[in-house]
C-alpha atoms as a PDB file:
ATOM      1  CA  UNK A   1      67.707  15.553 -14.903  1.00  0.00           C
ATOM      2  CA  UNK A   2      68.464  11.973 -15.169  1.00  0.00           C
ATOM      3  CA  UNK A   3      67.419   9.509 -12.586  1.00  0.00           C
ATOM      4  CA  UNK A   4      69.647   8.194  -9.665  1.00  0.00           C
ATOM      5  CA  UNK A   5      71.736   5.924 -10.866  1.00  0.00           C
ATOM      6  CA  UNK A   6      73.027   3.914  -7.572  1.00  0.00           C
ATOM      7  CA  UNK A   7      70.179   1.153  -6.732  1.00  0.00           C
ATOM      8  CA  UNK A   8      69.740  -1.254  -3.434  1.00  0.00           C
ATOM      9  CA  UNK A   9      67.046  -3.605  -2.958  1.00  0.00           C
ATOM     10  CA  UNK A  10      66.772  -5.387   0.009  1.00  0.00           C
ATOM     11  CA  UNK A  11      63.866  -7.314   2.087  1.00  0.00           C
ATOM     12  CA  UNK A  12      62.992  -6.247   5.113  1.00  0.00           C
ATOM     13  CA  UNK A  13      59.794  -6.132   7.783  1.00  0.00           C
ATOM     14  CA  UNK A  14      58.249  -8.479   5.519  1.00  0.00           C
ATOM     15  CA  UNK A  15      58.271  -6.803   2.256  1.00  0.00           C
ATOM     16  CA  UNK A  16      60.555  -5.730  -0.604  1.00  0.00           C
ATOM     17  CA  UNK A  17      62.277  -2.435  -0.575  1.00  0.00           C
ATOM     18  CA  UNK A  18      64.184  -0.379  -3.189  1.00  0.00           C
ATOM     19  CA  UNK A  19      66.130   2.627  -2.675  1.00  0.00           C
ATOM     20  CA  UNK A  20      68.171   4.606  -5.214  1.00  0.00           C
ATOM     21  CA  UNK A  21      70.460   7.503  -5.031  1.00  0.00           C
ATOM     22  CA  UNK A  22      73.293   9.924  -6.689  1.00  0.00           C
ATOM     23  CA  UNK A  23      75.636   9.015  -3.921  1.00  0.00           C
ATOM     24  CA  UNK A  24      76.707   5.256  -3.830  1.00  0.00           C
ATOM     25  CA  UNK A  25      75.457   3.003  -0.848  1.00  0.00           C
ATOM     26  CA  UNK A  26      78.366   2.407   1.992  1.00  0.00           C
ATOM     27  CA  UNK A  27      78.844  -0.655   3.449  1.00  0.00           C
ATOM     28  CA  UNK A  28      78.411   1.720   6.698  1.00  0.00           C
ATOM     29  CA  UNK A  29      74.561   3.536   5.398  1.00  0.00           C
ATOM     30  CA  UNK A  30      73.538  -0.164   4.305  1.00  0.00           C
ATOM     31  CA  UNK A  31      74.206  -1.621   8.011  1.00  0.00           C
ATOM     32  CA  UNK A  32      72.566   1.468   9.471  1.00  0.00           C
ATOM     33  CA  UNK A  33      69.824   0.991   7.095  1.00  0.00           C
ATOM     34  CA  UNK A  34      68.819  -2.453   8.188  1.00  0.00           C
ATOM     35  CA  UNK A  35      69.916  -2.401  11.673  1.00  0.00           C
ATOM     36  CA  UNK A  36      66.683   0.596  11.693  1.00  0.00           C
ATOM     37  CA  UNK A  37      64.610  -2.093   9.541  1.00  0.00           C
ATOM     38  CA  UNK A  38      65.615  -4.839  12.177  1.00  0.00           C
ATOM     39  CA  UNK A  39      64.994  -2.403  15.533  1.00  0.00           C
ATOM     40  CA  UNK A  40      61.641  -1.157  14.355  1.00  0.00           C
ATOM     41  CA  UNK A  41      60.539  -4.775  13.811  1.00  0.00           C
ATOM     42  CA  UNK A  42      61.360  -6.113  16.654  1.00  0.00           C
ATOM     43  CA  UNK A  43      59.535  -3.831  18.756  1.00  0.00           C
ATOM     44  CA  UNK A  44      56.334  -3.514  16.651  1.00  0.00           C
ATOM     45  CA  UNK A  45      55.544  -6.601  14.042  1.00  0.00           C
ATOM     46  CA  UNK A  46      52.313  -8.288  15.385  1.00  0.00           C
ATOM     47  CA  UNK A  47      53.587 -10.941  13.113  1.00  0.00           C
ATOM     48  CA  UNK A  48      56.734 -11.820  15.242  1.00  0.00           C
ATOM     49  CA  UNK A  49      56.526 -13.900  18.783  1.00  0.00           C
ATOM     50  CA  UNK A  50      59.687 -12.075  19.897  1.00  0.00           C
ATOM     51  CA  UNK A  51      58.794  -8.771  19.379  1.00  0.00           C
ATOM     52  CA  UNK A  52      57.849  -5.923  22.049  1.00  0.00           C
ATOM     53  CA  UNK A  53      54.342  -5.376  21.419  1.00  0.00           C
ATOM     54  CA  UNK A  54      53.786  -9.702  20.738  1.00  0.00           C
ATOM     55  CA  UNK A  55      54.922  -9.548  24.536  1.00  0.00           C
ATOM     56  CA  UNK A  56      52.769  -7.350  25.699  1.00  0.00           C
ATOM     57  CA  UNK A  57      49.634  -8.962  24.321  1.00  0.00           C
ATOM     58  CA  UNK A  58      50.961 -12.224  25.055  1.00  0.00           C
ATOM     59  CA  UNK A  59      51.840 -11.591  28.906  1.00  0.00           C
ATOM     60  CA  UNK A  60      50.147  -7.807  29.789  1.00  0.00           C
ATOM     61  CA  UNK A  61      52.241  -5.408  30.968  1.00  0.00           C
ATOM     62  CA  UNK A  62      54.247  -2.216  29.978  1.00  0.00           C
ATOM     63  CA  UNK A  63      57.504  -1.449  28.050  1.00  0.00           C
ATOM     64  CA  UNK A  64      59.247   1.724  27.008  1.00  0.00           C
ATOM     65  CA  UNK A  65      59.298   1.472  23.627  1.00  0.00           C
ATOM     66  CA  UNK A  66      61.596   3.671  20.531  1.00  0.00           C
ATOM     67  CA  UNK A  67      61.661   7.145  20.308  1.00  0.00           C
ATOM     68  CA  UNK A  68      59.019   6.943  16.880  1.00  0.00           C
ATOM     69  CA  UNK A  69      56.404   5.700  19.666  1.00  0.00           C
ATOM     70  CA  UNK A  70      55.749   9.528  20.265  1.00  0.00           C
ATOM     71  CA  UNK A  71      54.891  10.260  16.830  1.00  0.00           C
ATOM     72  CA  UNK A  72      52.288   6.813  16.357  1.00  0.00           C
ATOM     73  CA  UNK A  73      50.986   7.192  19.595  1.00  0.00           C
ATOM     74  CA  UNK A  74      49.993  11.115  18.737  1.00  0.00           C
ATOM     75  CA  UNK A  75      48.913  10.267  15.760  1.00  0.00           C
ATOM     76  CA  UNK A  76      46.909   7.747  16.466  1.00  0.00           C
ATOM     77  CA  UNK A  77      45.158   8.755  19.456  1.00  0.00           C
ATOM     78  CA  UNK A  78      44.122  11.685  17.094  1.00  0.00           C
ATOM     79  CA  UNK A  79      42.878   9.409  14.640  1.00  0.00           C
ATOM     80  CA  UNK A  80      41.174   7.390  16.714  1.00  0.00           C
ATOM     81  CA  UNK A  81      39.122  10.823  18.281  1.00  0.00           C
ATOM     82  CA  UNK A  82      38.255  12.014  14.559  1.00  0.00           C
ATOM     83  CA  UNK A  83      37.181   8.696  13.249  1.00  0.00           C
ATOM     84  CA  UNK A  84      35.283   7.764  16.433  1.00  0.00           C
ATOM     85  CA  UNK A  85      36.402   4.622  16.789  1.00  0.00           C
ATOM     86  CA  UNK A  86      37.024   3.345  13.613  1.00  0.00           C
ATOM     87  CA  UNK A  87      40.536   3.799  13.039  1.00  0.00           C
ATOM     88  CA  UNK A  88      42.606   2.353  15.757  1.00  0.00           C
ATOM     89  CA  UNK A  89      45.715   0.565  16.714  1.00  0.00           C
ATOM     90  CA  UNK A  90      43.761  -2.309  18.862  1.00  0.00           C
ATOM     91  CA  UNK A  91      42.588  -3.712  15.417  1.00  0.00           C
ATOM     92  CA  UNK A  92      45.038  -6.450  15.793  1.00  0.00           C
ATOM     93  CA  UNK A  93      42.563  -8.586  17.673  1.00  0.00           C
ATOM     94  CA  UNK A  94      39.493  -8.235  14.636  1.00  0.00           C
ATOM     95  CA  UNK A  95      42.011  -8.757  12.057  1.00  0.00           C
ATOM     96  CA  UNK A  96      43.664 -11.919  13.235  1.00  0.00           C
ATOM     97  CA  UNK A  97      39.449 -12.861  14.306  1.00  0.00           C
ATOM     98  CA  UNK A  98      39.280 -12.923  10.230  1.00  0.00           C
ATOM     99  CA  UNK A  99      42.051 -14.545   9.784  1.00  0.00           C
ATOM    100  CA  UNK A 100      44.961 -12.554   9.264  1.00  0.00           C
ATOM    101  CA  UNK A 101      46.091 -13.197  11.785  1.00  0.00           C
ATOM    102  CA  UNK A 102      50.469 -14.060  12.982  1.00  0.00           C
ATOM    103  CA  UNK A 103      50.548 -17.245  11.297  1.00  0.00           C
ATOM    104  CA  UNK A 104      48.646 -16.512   8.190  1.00  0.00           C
ATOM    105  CA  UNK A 105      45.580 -18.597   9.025  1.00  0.00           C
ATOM    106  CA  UNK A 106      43.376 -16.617   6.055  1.00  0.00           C
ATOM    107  CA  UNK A 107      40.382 -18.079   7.503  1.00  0.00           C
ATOM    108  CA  UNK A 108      37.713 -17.044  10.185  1.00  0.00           C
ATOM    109  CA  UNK A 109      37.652 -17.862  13.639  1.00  0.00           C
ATOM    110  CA  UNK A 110      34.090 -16.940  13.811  1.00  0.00           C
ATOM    111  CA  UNK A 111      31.765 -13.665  13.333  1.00  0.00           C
ATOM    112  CA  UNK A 112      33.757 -10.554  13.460  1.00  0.00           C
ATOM    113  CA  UNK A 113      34.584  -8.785  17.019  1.00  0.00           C
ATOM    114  CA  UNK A 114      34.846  -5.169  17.595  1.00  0.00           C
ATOM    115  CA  UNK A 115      38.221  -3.842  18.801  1.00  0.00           C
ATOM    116  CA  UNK A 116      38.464  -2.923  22.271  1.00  0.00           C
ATOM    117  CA  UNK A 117      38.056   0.493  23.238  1.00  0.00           C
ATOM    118  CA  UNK A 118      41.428   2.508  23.961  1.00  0.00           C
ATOM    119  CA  UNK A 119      40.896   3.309  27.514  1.00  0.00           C
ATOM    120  CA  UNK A 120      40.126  -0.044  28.336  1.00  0.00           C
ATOM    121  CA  UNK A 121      43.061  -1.733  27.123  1.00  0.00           C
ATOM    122  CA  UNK A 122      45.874   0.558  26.228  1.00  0.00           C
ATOM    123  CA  UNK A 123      47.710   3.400  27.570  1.00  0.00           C
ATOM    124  CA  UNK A 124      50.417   4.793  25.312  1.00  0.00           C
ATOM    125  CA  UNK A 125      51.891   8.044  25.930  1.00  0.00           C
ATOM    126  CA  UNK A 126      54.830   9.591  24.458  1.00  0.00           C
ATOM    127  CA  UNK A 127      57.611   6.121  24.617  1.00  0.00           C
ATOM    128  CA  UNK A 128      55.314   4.616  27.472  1.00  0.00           C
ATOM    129  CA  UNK A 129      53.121   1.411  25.969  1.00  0.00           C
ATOM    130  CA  UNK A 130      50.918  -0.583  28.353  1.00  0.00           C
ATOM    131  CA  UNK A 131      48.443  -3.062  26.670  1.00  0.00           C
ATOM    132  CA  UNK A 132      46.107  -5.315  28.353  1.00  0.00           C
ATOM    133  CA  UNK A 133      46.349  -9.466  28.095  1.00  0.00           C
ATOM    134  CA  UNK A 134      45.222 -10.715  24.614  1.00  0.00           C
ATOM    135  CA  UNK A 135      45.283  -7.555  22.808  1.00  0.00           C
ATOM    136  CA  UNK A 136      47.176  -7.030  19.691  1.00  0.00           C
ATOM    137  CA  UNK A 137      48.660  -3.611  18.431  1.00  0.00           C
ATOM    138  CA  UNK A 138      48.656  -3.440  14.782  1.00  0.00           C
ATOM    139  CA  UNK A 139      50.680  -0.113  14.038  1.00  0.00           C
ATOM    140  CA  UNK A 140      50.713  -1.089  10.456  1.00  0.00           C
ATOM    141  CA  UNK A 141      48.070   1.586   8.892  1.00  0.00           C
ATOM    142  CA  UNK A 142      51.344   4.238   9.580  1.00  0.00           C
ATOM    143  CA  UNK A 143      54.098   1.846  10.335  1.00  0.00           C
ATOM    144  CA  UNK A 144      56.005   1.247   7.269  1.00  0.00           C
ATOM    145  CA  UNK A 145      54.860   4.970   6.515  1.00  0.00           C
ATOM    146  CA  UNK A 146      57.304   5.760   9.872  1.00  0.00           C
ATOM    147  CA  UNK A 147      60.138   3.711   8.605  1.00  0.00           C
ATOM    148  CA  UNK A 148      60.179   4.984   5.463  1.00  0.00           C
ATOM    149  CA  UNK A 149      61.169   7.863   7.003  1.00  0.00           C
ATOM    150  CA  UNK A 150      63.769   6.762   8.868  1.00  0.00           C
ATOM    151  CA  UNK A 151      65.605   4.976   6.327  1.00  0.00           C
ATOM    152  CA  UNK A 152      65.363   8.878   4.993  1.00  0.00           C
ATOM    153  CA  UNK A 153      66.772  10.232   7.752  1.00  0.00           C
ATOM    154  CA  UNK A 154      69.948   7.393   7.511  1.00  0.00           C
ATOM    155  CA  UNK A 155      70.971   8.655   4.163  1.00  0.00           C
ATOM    156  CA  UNK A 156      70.342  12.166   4.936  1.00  0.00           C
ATOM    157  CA  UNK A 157      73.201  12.189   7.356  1.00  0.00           C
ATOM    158  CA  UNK A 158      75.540   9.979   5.622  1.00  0.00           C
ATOM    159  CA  UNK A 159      75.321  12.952   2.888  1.00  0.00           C
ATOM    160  CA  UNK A 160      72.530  11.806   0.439  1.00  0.00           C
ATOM    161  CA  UNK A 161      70.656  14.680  -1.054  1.00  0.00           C
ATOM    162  CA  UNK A 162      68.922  12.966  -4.197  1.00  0.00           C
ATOM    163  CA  UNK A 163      66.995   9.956  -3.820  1.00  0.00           C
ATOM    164  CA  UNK A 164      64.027   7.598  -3.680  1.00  0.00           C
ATOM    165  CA  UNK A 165      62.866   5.473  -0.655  1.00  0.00           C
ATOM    166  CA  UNK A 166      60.166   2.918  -1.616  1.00  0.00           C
ATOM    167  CA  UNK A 167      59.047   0.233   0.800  1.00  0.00           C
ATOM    168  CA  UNK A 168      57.064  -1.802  -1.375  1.00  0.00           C
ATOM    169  CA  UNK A 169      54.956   0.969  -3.034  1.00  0.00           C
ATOM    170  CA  UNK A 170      55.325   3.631   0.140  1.00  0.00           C
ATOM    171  CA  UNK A 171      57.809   6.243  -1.352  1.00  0.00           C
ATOM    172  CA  UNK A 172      59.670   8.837  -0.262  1.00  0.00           C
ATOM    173  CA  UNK A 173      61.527  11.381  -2.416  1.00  0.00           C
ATOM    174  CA  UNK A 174      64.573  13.781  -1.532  1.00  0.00           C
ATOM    175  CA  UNK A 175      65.954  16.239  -4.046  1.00  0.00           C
ATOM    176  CA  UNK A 176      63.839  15.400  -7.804  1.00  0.00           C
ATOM    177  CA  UNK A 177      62.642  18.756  -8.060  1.00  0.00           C
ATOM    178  CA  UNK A 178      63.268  19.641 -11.531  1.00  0.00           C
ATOM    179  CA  UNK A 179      62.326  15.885 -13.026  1.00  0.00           C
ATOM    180  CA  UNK A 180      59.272  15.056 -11.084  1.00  0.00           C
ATOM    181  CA  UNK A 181      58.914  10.745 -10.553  1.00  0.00           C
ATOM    182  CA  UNK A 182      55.407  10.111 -12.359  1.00  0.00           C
ATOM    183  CA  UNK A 183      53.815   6.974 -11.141  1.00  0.00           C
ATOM    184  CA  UNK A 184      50.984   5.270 -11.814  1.00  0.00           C
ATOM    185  CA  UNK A 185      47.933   4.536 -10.175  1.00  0.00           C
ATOM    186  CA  UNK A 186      47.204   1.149 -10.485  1.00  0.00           C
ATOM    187  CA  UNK A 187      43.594   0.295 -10.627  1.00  0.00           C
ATOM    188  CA  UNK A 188      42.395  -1.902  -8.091  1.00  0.00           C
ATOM    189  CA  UNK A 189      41.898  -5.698  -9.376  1.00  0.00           C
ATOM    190  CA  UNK A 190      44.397  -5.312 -12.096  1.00  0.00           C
ATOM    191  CA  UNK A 191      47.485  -4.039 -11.330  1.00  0.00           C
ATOM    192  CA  UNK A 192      48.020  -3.401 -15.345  1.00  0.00           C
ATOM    193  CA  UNK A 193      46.039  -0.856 -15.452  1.00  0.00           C
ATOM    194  CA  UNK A 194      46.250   2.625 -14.075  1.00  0.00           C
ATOM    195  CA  UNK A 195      43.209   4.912 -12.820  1.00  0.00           C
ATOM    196  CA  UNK A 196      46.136   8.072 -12.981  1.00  0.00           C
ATOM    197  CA  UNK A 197      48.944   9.084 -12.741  1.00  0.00           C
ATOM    198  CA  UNK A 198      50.908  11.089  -9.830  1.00  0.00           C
ATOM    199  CA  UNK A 199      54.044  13.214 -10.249  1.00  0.00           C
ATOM    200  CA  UNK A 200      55.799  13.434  -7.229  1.00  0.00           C
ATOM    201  CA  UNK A 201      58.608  16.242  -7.097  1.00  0.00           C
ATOM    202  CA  UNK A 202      59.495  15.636  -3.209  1.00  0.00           C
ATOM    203  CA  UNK A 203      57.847  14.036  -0.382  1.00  0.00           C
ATOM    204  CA  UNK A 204      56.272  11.419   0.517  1.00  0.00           C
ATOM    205  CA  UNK A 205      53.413   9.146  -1.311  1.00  0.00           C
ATOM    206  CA  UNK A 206      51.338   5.988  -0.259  1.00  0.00           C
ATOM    207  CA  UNK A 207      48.522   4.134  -1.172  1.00  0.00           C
ATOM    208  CA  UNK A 208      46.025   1.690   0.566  1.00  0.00           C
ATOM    209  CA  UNK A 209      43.482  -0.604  -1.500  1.00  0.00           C
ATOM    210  CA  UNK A 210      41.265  -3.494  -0.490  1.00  0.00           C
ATOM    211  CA  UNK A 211      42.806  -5.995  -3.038  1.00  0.00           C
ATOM    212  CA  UNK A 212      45.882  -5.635  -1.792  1.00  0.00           C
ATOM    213  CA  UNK A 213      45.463  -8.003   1.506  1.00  0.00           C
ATOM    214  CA  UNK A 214      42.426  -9.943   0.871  1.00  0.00           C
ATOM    215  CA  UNK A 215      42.050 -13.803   1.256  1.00  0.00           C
ATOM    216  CA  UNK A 216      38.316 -14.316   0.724  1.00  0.00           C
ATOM    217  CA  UNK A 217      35.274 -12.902  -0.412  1.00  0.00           C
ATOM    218  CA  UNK A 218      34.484  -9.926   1.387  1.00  0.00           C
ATOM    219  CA  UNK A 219      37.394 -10.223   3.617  1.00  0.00           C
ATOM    220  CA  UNK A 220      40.212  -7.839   3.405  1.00  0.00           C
ATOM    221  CA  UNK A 221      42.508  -5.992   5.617  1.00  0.00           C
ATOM    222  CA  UNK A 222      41.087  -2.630   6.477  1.00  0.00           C
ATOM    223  CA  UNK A 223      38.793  -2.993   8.988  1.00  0.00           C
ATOM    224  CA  UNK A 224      36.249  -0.516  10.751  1.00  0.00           C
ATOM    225  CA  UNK A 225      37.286  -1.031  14.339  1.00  0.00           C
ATOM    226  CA  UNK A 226      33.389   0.117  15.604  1.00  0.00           C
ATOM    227  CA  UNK A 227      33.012  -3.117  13.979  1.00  0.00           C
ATOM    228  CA  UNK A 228      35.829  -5.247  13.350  1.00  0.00           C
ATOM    229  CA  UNK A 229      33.948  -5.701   9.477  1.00  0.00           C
ATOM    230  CA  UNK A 230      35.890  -4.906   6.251  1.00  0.00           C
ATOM    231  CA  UNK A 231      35.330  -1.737   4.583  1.00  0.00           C
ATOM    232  CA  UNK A 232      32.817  -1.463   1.555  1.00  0.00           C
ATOM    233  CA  UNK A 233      32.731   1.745  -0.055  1.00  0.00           C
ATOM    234  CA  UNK A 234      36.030   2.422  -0.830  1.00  0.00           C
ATOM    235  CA  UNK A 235      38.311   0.553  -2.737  1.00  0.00           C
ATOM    236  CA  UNK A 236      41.634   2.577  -2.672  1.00  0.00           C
ATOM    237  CA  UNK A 237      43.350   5.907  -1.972  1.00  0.00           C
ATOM    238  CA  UNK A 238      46.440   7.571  -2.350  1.00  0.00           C
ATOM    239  CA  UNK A 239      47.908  10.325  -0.608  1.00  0.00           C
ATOM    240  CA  UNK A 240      50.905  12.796  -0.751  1.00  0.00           C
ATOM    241  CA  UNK A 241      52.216  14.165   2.243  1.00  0.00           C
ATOM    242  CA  UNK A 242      55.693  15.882   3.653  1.00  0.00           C
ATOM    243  CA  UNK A 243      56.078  12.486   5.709  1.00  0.00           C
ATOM    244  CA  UNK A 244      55.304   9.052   4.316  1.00  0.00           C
ATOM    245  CA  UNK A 245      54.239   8.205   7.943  1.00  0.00           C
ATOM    246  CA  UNK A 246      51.503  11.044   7.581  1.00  0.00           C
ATOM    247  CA  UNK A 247      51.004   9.784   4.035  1.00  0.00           C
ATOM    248  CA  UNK A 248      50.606   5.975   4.677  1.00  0.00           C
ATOM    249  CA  UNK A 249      48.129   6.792   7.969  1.00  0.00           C
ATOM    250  CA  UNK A 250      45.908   8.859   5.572  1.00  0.00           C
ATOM    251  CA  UNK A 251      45.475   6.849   2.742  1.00  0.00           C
ATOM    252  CA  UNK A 252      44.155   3.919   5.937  1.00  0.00           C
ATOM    253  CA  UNK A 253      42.109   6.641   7.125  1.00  0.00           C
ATOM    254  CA  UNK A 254      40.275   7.881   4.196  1.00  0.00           C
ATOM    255  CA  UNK A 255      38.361   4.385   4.122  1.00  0.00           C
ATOM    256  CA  UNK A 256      37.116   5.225   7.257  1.00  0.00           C
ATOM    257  CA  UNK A 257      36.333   8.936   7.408  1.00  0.00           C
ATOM    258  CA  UNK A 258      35.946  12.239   5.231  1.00  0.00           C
ATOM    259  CA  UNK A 259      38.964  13.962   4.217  1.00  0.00           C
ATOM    260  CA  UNK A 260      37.900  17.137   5.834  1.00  0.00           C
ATOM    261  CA  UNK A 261      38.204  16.232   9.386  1.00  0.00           C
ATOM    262  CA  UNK A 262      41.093  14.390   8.801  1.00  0.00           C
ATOM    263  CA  UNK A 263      42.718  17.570   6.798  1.00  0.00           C
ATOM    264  CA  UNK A 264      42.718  19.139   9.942  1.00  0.00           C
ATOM    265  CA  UNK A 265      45.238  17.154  11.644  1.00  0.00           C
ATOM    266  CA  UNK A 266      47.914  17.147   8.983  1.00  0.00           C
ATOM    267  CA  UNK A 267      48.416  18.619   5.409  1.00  0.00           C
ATOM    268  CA  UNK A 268      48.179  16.267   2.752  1.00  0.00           C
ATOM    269  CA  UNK A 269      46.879  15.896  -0.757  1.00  0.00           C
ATOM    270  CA  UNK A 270      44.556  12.519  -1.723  1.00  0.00           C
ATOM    271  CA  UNK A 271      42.885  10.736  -4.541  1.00  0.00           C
ATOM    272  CA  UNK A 272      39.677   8.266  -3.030  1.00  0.00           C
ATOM    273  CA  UNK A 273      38.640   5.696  -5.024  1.00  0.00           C
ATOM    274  CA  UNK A 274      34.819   4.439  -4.369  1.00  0.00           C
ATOM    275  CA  UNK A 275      33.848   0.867  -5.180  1.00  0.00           C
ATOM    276  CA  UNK A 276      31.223   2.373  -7.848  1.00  0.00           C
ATOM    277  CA  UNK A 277      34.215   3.859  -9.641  1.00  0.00           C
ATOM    278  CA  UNK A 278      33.721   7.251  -8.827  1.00  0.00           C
ATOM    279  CA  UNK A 279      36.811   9.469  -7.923  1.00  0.00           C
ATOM    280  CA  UNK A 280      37.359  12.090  -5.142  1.00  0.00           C
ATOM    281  CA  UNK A 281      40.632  14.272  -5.711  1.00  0.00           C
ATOM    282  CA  UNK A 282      41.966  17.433  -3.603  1.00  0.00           C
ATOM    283  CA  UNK A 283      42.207  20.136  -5.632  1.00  0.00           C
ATOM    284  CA  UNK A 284      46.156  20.261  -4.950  1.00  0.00           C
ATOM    285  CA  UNK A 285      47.069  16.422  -5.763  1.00  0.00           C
ATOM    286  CA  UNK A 286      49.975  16.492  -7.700  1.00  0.00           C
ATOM    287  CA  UNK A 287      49.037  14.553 -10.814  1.00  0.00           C
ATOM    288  CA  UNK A 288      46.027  13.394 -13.401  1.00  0.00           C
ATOM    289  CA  UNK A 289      42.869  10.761 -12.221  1.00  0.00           C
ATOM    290  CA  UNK A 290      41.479   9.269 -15.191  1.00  0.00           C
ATOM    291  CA  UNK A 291      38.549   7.168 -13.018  1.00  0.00           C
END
């Protein structure tokens, strides 16, 4: 089965994205597509001054915010619980401490700060977001995951039924059954270079690695919230999941916790990468590890 030959790349939250499909982008699906970009920005980049949750840190308060809230908030309340602390959305404060922080400082504003604990500075339930003053939710460990979706969902009903959603290296595929997309691993440090290989028939896949986001020595982007200190013991992860937004908030998670608990809150299928080189695979991950 040949590949879909109708292609659209686009920028948007930030990032590149590429979608392709059987069924030629509308002018109609391509406004729907980035008006859903453009709305799920606006309420949740940390890196924007006008968005919803920039507000909220900036002022305090509460806001009623898009109907995915439900879904993050769930999710990561859950995450938080199983990885006691260490994976949470109040990491925005630690990461911009580091600095990565709205403006791109990329350098420290001093020794690293734990995040704040949940109860004491947020409240989010179902669409309902309250954050305390000087807080910053970072969403991003399932975020793009979440969107990825929903650009799914915008060319399901305009009558897609074959295609690929990638947001810069978080994919989602619809409808390649019989021709499976096989995509490489790429091995942290050098891009070139593949650990594996991952066939992905439908579904979702994402990936998280420490060179990825890093602007020093020993500085990087995922962060143990305990803490608010980079990771060291695992250098990347990929996961495959029904959703991309399970799939993205997985591969963040299995730097911080093992894959059993976190098996237990959603289905999915993982490769770990360890900074000695080792490998960890599921027994059901769709593809070949060669680390």
């Amino acid at each position: 089965m040949p590949r879909p030959e109708h292609r659209w790349t686009f920028e948007a939250i930030g990032t590149h994205w590429t979608l392709e499909s059987d069924t030629a982008f509308s002018d109609d699906v391509r406004t729907d597509v980035l008006d859903v970009c453009e709305r799920f920005d606006a309420a949740w980049s940390r890196f924007r001054a006008d968005s919803v949750v920039s507000g909220l840190g900036r002022d305090g308060g509460e806001a009623t915010m898009p109907a995915e809230s439900s879904r993050l908030a769930a999710l990561y309340r859950d995450l938080e619980r199983v990885t006691q602390g260490a994976m949470t959305p109040l990491v925005g404060v630690p990461l911009s401490r580091l600095g990565y922080d709205a403006g791109y400082r990329l350098h420290p504003d001093g020794p690293p700060v734990a995040a704040a604990r949940w109860d004491d500075a947020l409240h989010w339930q179902g669409r309902a977001l309250r954050l305390a003053r000087g807080e910053i939710l970072d969403i991003g460990a399932a975020g793009k995951g979440e969107l990825v979706d929903q650009v799914t969902d915008v060319l399901l009903s305009a009558g897609h039924r074959r295609f690929c959603v990638d947001g810069s290296g978080d994919l989602r595929v619809v409808g390649h059954r019989e021709q499976p997309l096989r995509i490489a691993l790429a091995k942290p440090g050098d891009a070139g270079l593949a650990v594996g290989v991952a066939e992905l028939a439908y579904g979702a896949l994402c990936a998280s690695a420490t060179d990825r986001r890093r602007w020093s020595e020993g500085l990087h982007h995922v962060l143990d919230g305990r803490t608010g200190t980079p990771v060291t013991e695992v250098q990347a992860s990929w996961v495959v999941a029904e959703s991309a937004m399970i799939a993205d908030a997985m591969a963040t998670a299995l730097f911080l916790s093992p894959a059993a608990p976190l098996r237990e809150l959603a289905e999915f299928e993982y490769v770990r990468l360890f900074v000695n080189g080792q490998a960890e695979t599921s027994a059901g991950f769709p593809g070949k590890v060669l680390a």
